[in-house]
PDB file of N, CA and C in Angstrom:
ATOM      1  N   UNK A   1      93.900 207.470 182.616  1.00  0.00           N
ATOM      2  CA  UNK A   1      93.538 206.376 181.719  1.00  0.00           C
ATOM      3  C   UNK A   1      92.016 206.297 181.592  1.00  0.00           C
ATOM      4  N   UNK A   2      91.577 206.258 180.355  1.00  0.00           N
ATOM      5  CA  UNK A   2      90.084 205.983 180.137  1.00  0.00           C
ATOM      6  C   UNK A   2      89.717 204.547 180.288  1.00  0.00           C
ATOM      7  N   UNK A   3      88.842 204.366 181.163  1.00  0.00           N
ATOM      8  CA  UNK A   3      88.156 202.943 181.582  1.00  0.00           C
ATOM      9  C   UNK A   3      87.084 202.959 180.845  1.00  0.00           C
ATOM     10  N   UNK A   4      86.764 201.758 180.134  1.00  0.00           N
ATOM     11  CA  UNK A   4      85.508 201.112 179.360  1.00  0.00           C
ATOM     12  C   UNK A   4      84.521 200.397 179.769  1.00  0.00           C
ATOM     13  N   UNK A   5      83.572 200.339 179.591  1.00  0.00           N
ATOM     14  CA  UNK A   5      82.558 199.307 180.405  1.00  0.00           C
ATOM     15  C   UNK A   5      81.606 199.152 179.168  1.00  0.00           C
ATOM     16  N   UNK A   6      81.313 197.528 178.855  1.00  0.00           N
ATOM     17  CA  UNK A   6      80.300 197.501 178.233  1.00  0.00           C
ATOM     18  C   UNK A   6      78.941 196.510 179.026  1.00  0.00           C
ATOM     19  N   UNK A   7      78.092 197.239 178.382  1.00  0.00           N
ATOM     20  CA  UNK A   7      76.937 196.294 178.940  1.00  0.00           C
ATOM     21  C   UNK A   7      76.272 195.608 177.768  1.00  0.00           C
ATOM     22  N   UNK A   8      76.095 194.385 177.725  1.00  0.00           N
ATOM     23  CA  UNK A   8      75.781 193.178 176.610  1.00  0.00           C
ATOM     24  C   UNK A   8      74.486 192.210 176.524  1.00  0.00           C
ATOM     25  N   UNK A   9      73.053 192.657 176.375  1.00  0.00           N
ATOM     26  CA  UNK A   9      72.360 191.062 176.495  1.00  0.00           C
ATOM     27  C   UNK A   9      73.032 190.362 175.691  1.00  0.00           C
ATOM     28  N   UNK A  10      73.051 189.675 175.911  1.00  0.00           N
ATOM     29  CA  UNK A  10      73.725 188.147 175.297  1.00  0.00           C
ATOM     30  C   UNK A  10      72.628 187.437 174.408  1.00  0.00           C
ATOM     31  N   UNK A  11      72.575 186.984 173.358  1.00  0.00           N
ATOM     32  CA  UNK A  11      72.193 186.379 172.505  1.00  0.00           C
ATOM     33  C   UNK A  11      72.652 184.834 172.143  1.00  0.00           C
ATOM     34  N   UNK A  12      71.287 184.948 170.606  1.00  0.00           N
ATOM     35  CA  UNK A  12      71.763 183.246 170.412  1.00  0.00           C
ATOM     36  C   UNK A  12      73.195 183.301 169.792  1.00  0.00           C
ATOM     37  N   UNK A  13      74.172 184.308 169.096  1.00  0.00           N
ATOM     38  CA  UNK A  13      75.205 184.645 168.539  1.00  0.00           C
ATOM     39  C   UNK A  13      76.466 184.296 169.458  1.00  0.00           C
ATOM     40  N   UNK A  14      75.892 184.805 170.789  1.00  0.00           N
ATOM     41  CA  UNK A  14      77.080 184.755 171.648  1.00  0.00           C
ATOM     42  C   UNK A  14      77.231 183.442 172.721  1.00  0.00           C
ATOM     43  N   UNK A  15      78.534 183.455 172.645  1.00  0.00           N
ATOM     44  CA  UNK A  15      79.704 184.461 172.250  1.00  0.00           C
ATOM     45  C   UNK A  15      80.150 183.412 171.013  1.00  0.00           C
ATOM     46  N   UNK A  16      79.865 182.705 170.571  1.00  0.00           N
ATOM     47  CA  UNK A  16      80.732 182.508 168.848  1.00  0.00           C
ATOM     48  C   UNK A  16      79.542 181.830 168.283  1.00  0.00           C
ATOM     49  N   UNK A  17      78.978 181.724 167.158  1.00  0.00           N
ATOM     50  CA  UNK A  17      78.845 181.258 166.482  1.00  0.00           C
ATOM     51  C   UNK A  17      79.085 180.710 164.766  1.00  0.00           C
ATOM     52  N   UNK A  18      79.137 179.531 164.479  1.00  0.00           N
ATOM     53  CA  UNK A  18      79.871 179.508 163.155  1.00  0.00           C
ATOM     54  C   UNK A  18      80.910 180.022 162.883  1.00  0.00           C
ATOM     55  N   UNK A  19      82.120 179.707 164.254  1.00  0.00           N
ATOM     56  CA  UNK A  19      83.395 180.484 164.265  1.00  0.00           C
ATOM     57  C   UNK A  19      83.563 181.280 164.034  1.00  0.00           C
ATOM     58  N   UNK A  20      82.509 182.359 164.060  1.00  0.00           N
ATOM     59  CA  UNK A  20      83.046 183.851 164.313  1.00  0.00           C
ATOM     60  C   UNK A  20      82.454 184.100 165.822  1.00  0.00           C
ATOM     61  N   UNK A  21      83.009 185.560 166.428  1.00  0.00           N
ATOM     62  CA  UNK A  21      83.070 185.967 167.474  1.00  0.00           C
ATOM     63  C   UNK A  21      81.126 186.746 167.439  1.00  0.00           C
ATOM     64  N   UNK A  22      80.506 186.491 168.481  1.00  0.00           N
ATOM     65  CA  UNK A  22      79.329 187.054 168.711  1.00  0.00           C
ATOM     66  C   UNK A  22      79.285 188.342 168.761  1.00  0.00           C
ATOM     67  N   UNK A  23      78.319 189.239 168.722  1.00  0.00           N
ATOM     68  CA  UNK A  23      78.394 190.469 168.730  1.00  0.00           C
ATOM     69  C   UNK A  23      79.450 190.970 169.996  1.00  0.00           C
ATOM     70  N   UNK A  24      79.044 190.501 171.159  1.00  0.00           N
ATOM     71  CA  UNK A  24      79.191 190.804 172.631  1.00  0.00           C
ATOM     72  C   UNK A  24      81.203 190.621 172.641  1.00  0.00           C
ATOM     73  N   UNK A  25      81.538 188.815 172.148  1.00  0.00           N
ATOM     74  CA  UNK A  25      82.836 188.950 171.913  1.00  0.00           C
ATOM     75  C   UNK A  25      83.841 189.963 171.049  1.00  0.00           C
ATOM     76  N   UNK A  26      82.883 190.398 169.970  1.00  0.00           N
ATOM     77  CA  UNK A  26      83.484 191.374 168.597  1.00  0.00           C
ATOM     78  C   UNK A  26      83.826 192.607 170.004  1.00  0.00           C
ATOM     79  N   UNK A  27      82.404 192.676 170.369  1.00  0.00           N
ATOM     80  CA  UNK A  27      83.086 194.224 170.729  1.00  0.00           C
ATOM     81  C   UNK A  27      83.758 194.100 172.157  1.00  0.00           C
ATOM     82  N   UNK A  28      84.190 193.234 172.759  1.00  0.00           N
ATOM     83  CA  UNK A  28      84.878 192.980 173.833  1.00  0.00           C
ATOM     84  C   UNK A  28      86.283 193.049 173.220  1.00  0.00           C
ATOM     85  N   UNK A  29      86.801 192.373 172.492  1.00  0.00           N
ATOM     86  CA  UNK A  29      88.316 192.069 171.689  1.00  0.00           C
ATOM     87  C   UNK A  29      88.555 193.462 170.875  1.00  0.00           C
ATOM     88  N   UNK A  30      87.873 193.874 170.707  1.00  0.00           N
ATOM     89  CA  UNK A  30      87.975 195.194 169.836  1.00  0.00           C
ATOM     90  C   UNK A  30      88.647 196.439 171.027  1.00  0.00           C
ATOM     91  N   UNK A  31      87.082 196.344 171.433  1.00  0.00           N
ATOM     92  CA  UNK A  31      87.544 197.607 172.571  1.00  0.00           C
ATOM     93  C   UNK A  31      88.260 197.485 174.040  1.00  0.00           C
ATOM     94  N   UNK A  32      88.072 196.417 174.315  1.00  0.00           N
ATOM     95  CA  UNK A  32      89.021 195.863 175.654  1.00  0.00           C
ATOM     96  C   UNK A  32      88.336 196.590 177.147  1.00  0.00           C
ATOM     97  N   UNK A  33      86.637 196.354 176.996  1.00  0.00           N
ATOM     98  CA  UNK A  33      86.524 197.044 178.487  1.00  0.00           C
ATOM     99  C   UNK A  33      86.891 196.808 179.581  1.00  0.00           C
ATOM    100  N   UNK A  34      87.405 197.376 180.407  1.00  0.00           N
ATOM    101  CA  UNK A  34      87.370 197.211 182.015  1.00  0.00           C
ATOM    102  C   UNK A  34      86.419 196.498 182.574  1.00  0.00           C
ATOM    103  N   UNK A  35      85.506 196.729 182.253  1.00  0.00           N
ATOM    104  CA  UNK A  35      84.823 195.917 183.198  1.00  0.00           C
ATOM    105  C   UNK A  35      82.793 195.610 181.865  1.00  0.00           C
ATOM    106  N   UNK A  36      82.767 194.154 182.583  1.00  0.00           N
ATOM    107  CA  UNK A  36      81.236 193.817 181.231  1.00  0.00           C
ATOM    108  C   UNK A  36      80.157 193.731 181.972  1.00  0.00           C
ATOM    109  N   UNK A  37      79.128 194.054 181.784  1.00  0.00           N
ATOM    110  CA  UNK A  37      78.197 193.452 182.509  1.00  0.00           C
ATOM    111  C   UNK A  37      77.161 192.504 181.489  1.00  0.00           C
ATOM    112  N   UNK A  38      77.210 191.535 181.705  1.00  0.00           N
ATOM    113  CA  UNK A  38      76.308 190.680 180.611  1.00  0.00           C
ATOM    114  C   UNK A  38      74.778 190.611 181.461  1.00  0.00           C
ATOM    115  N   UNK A  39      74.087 190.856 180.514  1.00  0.00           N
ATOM    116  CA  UNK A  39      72.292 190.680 180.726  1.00  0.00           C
ATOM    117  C   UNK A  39      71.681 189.279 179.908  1.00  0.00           C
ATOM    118  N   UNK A  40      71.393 188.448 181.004  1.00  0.00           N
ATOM    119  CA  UNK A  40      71.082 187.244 180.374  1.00  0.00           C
ATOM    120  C   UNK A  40      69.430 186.862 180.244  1.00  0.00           C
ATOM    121  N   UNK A  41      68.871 186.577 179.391  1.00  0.00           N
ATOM    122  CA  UNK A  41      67.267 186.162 179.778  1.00  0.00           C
ATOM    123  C   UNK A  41      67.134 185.062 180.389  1.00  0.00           C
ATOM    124  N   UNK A  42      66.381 184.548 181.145  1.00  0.00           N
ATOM    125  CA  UNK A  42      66.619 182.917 181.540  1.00  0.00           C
ATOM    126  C   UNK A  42      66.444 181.928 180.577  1.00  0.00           C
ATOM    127  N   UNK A  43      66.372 182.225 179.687  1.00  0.00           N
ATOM    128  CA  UNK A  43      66.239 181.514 178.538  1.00  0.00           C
ATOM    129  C   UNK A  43      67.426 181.266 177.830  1.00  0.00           C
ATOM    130  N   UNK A  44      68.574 183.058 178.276  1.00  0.00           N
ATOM    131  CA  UNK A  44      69.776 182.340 177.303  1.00  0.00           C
ATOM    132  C   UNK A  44      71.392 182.377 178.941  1.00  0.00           C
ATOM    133  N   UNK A  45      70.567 181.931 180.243  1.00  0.00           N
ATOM    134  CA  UNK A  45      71.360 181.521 181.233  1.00  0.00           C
ATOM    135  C   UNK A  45      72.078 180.364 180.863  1.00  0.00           C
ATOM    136  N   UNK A  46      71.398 179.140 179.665  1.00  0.00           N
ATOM    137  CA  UNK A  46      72.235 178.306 179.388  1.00  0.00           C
ATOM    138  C   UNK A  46      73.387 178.382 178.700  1.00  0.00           C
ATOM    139  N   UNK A  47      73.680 179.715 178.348  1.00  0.00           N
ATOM    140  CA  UNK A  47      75.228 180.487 177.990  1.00  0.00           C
ATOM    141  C   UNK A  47      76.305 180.613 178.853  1.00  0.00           C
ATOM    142  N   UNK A  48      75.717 181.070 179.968  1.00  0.00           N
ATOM    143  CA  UNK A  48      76.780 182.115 180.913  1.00  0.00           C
ATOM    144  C   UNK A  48      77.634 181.267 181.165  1.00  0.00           C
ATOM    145  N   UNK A  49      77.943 180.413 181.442  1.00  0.00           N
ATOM    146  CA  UNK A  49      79.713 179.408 181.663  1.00  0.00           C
ATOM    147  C   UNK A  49      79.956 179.352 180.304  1.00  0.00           C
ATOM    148  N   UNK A  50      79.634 179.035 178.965  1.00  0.00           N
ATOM    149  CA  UNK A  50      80.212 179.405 177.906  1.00  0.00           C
ATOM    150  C   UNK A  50      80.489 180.536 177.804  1.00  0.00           C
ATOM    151  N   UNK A  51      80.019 182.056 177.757  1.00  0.00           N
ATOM    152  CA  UNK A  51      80.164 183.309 177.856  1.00  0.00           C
ATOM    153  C   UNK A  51      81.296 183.578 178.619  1.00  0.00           C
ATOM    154  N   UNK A  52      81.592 183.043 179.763  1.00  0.00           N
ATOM    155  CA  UNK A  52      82.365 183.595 180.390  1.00  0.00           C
ATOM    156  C   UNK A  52      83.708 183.392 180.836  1.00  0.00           C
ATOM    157  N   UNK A  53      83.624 181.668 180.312  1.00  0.00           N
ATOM    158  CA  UNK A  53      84.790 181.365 179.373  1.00  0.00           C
ATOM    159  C   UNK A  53      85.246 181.838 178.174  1.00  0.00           C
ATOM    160  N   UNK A  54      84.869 182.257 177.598  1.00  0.00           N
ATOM    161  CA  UNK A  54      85.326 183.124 176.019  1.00  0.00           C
ATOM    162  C   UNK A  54      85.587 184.581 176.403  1.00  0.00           C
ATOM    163  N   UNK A  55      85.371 185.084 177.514  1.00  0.00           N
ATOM    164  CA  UNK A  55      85.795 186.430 177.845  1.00  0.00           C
ATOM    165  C   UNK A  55      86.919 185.725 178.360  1.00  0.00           C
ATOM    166  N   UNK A  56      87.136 185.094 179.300  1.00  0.00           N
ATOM    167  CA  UNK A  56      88.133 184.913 180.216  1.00  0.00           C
ATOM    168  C   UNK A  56      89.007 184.820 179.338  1.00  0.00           C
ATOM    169  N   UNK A  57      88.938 184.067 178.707  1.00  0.00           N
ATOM    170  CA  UNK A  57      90.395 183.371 177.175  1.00  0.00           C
ATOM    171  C   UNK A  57      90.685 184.424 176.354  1.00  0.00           C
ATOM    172  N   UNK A  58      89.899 185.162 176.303  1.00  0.00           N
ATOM    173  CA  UNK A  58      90.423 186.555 175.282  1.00  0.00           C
ATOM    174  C   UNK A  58      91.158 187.718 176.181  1.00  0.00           C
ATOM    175  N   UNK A  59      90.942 187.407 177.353  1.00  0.00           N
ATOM    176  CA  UNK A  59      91.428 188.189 178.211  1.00  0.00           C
ATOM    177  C   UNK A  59      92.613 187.882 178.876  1.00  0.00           C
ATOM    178  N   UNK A  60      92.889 186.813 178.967  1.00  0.00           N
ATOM    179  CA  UNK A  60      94.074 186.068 179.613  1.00  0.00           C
ATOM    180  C   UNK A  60      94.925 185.947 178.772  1.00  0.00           C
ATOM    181  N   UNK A  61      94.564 185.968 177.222  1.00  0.00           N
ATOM    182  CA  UNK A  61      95.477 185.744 176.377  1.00  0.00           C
ATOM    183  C   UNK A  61      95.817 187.160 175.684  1.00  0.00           C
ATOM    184  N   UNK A  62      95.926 188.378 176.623  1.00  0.00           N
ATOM    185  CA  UNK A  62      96.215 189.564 175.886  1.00  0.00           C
ATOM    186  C   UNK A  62      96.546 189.965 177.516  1.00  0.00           C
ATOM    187  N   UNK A  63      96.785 189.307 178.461  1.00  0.00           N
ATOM    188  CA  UNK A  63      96.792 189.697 179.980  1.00  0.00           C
ATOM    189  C   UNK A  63      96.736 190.674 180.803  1.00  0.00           C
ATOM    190  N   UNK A  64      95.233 190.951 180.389  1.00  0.00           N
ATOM    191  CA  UNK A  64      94.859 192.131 180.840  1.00  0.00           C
ATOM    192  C   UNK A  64      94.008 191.679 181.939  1.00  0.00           C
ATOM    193  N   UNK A  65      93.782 191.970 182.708  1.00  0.00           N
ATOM    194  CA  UNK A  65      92.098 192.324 184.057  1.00  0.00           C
ATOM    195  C   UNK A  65      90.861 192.181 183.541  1.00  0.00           C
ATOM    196  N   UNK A  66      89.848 191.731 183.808  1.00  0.00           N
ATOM    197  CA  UNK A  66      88.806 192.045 183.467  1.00  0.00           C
ATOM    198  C   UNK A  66      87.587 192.272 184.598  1.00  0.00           C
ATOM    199  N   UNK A  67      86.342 192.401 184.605  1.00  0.00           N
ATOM    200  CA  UNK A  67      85.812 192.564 185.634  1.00  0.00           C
ATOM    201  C   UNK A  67      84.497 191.959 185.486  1.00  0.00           C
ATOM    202  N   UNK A  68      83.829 190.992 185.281  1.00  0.00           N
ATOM    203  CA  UNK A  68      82.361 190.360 184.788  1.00  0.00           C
ATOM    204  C   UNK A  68      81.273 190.835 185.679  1.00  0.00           C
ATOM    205  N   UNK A  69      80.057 191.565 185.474  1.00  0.00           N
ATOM    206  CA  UNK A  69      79.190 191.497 185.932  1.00  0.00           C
ATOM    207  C   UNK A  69      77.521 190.716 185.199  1.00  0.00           C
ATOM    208  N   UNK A  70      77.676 189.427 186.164  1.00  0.00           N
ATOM    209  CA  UNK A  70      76.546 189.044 185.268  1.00  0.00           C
ATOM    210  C   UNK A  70      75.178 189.488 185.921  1.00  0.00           C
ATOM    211  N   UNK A  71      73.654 190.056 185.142  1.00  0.00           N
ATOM    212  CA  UNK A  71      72.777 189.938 185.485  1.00  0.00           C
ATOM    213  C   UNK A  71      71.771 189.050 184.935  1.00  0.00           C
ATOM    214  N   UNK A  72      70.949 188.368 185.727  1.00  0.00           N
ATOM    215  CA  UNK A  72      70.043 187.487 185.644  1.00  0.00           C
ATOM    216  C   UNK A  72      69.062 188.282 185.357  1.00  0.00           C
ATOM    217  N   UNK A  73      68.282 188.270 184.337  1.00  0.00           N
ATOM    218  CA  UNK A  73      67.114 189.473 183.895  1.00  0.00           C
ATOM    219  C   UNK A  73      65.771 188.250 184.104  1.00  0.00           C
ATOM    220  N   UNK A  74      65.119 189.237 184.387  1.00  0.00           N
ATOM    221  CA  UNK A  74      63.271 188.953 184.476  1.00  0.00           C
ATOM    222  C   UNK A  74      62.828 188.070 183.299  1.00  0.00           C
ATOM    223  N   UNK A  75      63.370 188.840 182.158  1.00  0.00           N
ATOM    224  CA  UNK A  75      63.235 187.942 181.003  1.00  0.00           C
ATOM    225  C   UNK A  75      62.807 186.615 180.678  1.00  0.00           C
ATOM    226  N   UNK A  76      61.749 186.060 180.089  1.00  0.00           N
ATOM    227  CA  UNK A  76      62.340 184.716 179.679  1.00  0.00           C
ATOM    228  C   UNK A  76      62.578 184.925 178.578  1.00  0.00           C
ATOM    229  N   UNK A  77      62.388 185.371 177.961  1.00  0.00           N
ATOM    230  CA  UNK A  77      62.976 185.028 176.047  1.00  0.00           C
ATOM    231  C   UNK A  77      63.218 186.555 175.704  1.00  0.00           C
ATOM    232  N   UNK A  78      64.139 186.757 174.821  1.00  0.00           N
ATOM    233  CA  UNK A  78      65.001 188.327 173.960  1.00  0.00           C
ATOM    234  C   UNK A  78      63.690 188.661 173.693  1.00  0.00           C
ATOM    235  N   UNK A  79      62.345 188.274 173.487  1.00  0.00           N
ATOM    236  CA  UNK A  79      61.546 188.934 172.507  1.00  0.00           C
ATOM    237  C   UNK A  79      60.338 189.695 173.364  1.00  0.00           C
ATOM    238  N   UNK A  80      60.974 189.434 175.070  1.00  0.00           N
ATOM    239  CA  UNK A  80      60.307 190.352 175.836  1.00  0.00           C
ATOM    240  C   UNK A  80      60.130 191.826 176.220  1.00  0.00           C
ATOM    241  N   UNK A  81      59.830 192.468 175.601  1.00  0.00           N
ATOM    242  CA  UNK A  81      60.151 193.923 175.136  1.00  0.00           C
ATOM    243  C   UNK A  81      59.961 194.687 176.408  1.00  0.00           C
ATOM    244  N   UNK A  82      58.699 194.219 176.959  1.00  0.00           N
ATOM    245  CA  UNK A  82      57.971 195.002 178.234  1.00  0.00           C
ATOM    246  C   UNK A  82      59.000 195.111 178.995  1.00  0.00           C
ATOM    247  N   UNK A  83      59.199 194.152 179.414  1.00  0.00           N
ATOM    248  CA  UNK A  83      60.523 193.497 180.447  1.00  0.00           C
ATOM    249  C   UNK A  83      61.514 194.502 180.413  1.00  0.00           C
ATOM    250  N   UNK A  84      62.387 194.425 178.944  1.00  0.00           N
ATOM    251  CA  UNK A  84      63.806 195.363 179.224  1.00  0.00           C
ATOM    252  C   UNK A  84      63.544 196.362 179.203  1.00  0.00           C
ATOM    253  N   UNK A  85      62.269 196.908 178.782  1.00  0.00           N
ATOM    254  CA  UNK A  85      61.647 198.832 178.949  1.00  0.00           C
ATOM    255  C   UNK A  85      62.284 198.761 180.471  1.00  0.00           C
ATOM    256  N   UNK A  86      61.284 198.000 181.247  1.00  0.00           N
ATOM    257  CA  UNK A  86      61.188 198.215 182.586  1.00  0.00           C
ATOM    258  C   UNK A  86      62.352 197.812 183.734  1.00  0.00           C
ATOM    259  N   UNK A  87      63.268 196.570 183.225  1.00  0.00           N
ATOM    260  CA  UNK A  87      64.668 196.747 183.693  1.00  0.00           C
ATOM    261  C   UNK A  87      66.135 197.531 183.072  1.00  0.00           C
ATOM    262  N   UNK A  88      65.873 197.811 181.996  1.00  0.00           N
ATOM    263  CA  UNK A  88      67.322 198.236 180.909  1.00  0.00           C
ATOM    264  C   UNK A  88      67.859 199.284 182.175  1.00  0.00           C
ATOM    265  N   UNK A  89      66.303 200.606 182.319  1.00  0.00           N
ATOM    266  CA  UNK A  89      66.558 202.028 182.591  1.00  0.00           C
ATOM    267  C   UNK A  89      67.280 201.788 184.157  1.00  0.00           C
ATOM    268  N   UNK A  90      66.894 201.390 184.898  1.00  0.00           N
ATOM    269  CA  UNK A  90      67.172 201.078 186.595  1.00  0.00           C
ATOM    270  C   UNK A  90      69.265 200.501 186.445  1.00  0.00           C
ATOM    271  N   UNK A  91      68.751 199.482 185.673  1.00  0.00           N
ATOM    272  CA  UNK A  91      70.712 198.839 184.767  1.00  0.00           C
ATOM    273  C   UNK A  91      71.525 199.385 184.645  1.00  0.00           C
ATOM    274  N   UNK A  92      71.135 200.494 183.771  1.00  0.00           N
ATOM    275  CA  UNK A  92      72.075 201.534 183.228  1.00  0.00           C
ATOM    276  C   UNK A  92      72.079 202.633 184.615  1.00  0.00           C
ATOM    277  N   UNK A  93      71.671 202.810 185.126  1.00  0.00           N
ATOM    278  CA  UNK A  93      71.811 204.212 185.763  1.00  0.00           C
ATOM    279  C   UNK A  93      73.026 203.361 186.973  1.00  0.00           C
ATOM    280  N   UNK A  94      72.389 202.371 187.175  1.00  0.00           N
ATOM    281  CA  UNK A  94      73.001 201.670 187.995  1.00  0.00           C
ATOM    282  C   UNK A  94      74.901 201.918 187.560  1.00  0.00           C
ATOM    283  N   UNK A  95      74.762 201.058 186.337  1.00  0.00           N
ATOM    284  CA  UNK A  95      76.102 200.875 186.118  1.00  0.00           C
ATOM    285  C   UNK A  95      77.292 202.654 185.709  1.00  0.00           C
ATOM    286  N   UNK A  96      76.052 203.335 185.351  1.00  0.00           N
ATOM    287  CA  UNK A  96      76.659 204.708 185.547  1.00  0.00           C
ATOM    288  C   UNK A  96      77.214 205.180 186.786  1.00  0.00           C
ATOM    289  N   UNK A  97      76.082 204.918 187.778  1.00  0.00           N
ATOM    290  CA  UNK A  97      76.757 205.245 189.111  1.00  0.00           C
ATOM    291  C   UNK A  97      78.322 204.247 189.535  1.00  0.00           C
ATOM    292  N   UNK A  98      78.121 202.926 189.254  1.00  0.00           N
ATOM    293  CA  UNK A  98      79.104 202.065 189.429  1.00  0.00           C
ATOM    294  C   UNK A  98      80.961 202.871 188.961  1.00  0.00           C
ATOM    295  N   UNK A  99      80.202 203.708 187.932  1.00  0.00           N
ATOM    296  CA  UNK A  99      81.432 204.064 186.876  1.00  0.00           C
ATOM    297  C   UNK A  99      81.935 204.948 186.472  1.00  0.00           C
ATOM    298  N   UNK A 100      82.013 205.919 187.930  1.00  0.00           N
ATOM    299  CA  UNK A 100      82.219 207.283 187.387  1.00  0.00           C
ATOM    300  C   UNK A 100      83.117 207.567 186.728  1.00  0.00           C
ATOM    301  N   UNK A 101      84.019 207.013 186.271  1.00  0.00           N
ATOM    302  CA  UNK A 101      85.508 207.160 186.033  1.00  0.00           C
ATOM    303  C   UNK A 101      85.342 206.840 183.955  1.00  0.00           C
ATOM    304  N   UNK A 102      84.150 206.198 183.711  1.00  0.00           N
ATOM    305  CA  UNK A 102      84.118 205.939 182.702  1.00  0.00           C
ATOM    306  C   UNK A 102      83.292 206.328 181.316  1.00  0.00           C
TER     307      UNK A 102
END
């Protein structure tokens, strides 16, 4: 079986706005990963219990598993560029190693 993993900063979109599904939800319901890791700025930490309620409910209601990994990023605001240069690369390798299977 092929396992999915997505990794998501989270935005002002997510996870719904103007009753549609945020980027992060679109492609969660679409593709159904195994396991998420959401990247939050501290700026958009005032999401993550909304976020992770809207995974949970899309997930429970198709009763599948899921696996949340949240990270707290350096970040304060999406428009810190320096920042995700210097954490994205360390993230990803990370979650590669996490995932060999995927």
């Amino acid at each position: 079986m092929n396992k999915k993993v997505l990794f998501s900063p989270i935005g002002d979109s997510d996870p719904v706005r103007d009753s549609y599904d945020g980027s992060m939800l679109h492609i969660a319901r679409y593709y159904l990963p195994n396991k998420i890791y959401l990247y939050f700025t501290k700026q958009m930490l005032k999401k993550k219990s909304e976020t992770i309620q809207a995974i949970n409910k899309l997930y429970d209601s198709k009763k599948i598993d899921v696996a949340i990994d949240v990270i707290e990023g350096a970040a304060e605001f999406a428009h810190s560029y320096d920042v995700f240069h210097n954490e994205f690369d360390p993230i990803l390798n990370k979650i590669v190693k996490e995932n060999p299977e995927c």
